[in-house]
Protein backbone atom coordinates (compact mmCIF):
# COMPACT_ATOMS: atom_id res chain seq x y z
CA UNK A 1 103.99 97.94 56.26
CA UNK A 2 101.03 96.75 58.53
CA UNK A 3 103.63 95.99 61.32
CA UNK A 4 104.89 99.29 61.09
CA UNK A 5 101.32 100.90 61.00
CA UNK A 6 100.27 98.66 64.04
CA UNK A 7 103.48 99.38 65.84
CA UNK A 8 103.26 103.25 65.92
CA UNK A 9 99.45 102.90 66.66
CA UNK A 10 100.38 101.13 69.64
CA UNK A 11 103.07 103.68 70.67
CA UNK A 12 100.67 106.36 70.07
CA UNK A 13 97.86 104.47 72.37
CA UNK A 14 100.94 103.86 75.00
CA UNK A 15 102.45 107.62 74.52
CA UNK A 16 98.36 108.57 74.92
CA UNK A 17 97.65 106.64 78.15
CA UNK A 18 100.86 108.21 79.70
CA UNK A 19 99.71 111.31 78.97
CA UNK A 20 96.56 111.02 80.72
CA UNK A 21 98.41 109.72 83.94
CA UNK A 22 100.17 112.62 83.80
CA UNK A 23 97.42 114.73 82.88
CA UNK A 24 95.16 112.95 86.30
CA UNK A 25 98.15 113.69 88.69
CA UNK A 26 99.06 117.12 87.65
CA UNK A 27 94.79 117.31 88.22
CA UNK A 28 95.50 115.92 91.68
CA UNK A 29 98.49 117.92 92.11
CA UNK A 30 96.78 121.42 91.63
CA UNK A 31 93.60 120.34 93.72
CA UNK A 32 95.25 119.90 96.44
CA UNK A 33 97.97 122.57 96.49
CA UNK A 34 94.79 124.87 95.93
CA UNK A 35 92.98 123.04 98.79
CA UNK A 36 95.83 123.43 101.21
CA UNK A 37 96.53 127.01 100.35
CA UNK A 38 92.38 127.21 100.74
CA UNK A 39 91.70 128.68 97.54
CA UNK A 40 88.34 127.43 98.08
CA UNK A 41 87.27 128.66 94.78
CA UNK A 42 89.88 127.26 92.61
CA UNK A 43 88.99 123.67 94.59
CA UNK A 44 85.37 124.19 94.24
CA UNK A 45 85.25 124.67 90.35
CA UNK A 46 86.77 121.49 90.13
CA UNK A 47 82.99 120.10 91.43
CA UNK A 48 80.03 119.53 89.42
CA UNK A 49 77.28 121.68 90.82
CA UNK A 50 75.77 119.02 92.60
CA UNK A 51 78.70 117.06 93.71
CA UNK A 52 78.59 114.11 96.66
CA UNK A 53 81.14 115.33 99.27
CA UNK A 54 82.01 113.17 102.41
CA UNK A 55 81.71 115.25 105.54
CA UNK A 56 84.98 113.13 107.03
CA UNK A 57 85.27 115.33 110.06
CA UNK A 58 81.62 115.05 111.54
CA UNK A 59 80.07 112.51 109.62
CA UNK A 60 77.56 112.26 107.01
CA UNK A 61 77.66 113.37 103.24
CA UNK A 62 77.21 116.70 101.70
CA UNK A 63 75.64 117.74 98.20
CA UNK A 64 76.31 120.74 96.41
CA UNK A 65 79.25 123.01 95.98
CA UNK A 66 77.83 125.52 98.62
CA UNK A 67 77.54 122.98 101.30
CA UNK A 68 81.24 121.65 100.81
CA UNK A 69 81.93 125.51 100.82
CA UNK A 70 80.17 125.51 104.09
CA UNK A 71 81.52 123.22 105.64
CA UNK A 72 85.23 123.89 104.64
CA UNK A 73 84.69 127.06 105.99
CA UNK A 74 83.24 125.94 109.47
CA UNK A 75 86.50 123.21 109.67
CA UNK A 76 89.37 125.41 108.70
CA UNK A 77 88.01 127.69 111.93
CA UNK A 78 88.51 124.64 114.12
CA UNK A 79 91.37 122.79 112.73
CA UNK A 80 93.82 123.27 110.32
CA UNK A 81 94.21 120.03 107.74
CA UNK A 82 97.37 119.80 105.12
CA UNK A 83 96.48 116.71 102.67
CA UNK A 84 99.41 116.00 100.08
CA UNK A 85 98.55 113.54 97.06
CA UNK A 86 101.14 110.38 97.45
CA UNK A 87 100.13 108.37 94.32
CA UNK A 88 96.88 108.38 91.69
CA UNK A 89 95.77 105.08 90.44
CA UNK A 90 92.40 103.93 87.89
CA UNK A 91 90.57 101.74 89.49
CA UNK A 92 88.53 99.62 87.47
CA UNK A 93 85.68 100.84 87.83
CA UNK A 94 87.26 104.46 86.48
CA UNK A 95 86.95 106.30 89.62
CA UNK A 96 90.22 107.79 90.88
CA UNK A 97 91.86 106.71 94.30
CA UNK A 98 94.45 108.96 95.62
CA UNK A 99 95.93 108.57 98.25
CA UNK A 100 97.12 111.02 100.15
CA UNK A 101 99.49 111.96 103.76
CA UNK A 102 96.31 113.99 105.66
CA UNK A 103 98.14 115.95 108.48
CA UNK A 104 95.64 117.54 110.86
CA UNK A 105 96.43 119.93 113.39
CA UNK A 106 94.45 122.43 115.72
CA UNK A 107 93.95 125.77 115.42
CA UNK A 108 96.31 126.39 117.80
CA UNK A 109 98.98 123.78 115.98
CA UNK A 110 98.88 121.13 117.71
CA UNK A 111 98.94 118.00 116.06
CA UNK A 112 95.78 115.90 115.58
CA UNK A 113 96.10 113.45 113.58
CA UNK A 114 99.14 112.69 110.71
CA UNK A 115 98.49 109.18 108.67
CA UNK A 116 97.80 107.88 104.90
CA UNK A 117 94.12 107.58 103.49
CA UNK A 118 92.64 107.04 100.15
CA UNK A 119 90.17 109.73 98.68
CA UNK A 120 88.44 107.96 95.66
CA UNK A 121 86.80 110.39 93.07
CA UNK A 122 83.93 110.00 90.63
CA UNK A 123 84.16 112.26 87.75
CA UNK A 124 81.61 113.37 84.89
CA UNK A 125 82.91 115.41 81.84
CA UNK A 126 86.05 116.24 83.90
CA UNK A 127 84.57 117.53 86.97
CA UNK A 128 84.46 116.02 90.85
CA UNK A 129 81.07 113.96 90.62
CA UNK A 130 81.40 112.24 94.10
CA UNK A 131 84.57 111.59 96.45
CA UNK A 132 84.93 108.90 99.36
CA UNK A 133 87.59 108.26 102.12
CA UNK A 134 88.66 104.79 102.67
CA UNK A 135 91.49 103.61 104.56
CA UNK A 136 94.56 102.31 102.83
CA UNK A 137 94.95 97.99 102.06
CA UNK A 138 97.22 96.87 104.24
């Protein structure tokens, strides 16, 4: 009986863990099919109110939702970035490192820049605490 017991706890801690895999890239998933469509609002209720926000296209970091606000509003004017999630993976240290195909074109279309990176996220109580760009390991 204690086999059996142990046995369906362990399916139940697998079938559990799967679901939060899925659960993390259908997160991914929807936050950046609402970035790319620039539903700014739907990307920025993700954030927690003071979130840590790499400013990747001039350098620097950014705190707050209104300054990432800002400054998506101030890029999309200049150039025109689509950023599809490729894979989602725990890291040990439970942040979340996605990596992602960022293509990057001008505001008149021309293409900028088209290559992998890895966004890593820190969250708290299921919202964006702090993201980071790294390249990929080659």
């Amino acid at each position: 009986m204690y086999a059996l017991v142990s046995r369906r706890k362990d399916l139940t801690t697998h079938a559990d863990a799967k679901d939060e895999r899925m659960d993390r890239r259908a997160f991914f998933d929807e936050l950046y099919e609402a970035f790319n469509r620039r539903d700014i609002d739907a990307v920025l209720a993700t954030m927690s109110d003071e979130v840590d926000w790499p400013n990747a296209w001039k350098g620097g970091r950014l705190i707050g939702r209104e300054a990432v606000r800002d400054y998506w509003t101030a890029q999309w004017a200049e150039i025109d970035p689509h950023v599809e999630p490729l894979s989602v993976a725990e890291r040990g240290d439970g942040s979340q490192a996605v990596t992602v195909r960022q293509v990057v074109r001008s505001a008149d279309l021309q293409l900028l820049g088209d290559r992998e990176v890895v966004h890593v996220y820190r969250l708290d109580g299921g919202l964006i605490r702090r993201m980071d760009v790294e390249e990929p390991e080659q």
